[in-house]
Protein backbone atom coordinates (compact mmCIF):
# COMPACT_ATOMS: atom_id res chain seq x y z
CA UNK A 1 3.63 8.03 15.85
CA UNK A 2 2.62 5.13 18.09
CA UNK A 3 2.07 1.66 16.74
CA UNK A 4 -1.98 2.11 17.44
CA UNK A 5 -1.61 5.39 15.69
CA UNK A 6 -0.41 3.59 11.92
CA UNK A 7 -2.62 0.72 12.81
CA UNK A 8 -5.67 3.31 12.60
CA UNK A 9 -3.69 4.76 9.59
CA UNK A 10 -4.00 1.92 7.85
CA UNK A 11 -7.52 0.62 8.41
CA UNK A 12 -8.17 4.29 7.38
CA UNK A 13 -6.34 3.55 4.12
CA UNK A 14 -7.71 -0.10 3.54
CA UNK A 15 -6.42 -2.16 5.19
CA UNK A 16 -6.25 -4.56 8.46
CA UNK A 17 -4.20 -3.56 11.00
CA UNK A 18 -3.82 -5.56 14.18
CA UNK A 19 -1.26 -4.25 16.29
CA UNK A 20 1.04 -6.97 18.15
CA UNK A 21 3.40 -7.19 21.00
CA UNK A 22 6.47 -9.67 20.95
CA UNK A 23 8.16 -11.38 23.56
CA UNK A 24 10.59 -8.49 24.36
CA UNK A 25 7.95 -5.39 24.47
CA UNK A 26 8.16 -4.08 20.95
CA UNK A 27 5.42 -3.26 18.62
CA UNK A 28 4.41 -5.00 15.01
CA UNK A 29 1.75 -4.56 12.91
CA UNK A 30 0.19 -7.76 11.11
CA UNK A 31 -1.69 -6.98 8.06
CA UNK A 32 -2.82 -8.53 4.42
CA UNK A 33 -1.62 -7.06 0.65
CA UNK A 34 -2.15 -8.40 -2.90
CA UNK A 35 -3.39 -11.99 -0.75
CA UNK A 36 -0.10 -12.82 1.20
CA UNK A 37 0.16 -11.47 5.07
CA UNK A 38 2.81 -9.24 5.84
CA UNK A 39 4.31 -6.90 9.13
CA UNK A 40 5.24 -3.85 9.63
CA UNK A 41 8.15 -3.49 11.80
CA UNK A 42 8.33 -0.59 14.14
CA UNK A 43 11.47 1.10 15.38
CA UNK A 44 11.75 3.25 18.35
CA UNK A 45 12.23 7.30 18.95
CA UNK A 46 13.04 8.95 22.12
CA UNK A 47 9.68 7.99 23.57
CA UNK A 48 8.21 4.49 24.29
CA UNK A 49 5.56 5.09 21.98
CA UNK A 50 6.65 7.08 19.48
CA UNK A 51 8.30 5.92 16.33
CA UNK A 52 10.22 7.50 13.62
CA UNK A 53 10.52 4.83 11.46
CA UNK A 54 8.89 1.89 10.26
CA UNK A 55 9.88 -1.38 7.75
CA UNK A 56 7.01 -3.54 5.65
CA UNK A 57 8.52 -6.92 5.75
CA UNK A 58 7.30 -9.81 3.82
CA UNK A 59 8.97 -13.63 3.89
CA UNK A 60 8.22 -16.59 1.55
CA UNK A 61 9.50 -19.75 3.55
CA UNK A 62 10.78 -22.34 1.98
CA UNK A 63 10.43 -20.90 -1.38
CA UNK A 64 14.06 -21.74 -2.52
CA UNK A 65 13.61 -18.88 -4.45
CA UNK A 66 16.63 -18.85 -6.81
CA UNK A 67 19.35 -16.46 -5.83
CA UNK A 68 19.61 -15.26 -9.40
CA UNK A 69 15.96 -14.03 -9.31
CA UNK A 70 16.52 -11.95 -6.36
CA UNK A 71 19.05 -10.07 -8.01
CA UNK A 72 17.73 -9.46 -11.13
CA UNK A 73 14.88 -8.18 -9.21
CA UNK A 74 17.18 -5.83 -6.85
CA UNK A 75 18.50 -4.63 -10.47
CA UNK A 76 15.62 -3.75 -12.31
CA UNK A 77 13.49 -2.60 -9.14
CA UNK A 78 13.81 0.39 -6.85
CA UNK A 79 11.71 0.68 -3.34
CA UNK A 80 11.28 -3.22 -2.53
CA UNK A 81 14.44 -4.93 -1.54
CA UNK A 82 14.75 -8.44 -2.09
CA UNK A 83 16.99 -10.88 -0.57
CA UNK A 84 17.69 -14.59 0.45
CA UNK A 85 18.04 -15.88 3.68
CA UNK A 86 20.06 -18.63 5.08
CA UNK A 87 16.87 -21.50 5.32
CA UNK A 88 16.08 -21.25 1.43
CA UNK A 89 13.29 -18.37 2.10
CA UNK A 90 12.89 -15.10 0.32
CA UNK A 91 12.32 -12.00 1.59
CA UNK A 92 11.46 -8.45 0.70
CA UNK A 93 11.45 -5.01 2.63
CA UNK A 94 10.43 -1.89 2.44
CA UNK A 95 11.51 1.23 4.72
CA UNK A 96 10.09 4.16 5.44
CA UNK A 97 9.45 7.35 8.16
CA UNK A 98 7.00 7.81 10.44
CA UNK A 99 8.28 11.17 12.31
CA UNK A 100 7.18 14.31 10.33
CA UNK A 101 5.12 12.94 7.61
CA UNK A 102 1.56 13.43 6.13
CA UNK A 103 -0.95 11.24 5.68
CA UNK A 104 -0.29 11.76 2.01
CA UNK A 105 3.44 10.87 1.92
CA UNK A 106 1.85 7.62 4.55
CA UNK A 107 -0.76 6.97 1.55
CA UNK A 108 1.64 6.88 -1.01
CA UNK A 109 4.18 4.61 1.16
CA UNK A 110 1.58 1.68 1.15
CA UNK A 111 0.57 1.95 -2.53
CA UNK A 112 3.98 1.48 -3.10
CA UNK A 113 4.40 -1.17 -0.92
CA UNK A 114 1.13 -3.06 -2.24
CA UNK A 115 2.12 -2.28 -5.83
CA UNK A 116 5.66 -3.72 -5.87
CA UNK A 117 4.85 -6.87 -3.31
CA UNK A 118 2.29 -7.86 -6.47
CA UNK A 119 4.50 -7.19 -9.18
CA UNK A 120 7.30 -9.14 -6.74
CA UNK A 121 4.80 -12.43 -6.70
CA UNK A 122 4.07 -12.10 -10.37
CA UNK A 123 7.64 -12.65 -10.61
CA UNK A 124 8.05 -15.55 -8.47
């Protein structure tokens, strides 16, 4: 699946897509959920343009969210992965697969995604 591919995907499903390119060639996807922006990260199959798999990525900076908090949410939580990183900002991720999918499994990847990124900043 290409990156413009998801992008219409998405806009299909709700919500903005606008498909970026960084500095070294690769693909992201910049896009809103449950009020905060987030990205979905793109990684490469066999072909320039083809992916097989892709990771929703979401980062809080300078939250100095309380290292504690992330793993009692790691504990009690399954899908959305939670973790500190070394400038006092949380983050959370979600993976999943492009190559060989339905739209259905796609549809039910971003509820997830949307679901647990609210109940994560309820927590906070």
């Amino acid at each position: 699946m290409s990156a413009e591919q998801l992008g219409a995907v998405m806009q299909e499903f709700g919500f903005g897509a606008i498909v970026e390119t960084a500095t070294d060639g690769s693909k992201f996807i910049v896009s809103r959920a449950s009020g905060v922006k987030f990205v979905v990260f793109l990684y490469k199959g066999p072909r320039d343009d083809d992916y097989l798999s892709a990771q929703f990525f979401m980062g809080i900076r300078g939250s100095n969210w309380p290292l504690a908090k992330t793993n009692d949410w790691n504990r009690d939580k399954r899908f959305l992965k939670a973790y500190n990183d070394g400038d006092g900002d949380v983050c959370v991720d979600y993976d999943f697969l492009l190559s060989g999918v339905t739209k259905s499994y796609l549809r039910s990847c971003f509820a997830i995604w949307e679901a647990q990124l609210g109940k994560f900043l309820h927590h906070a």
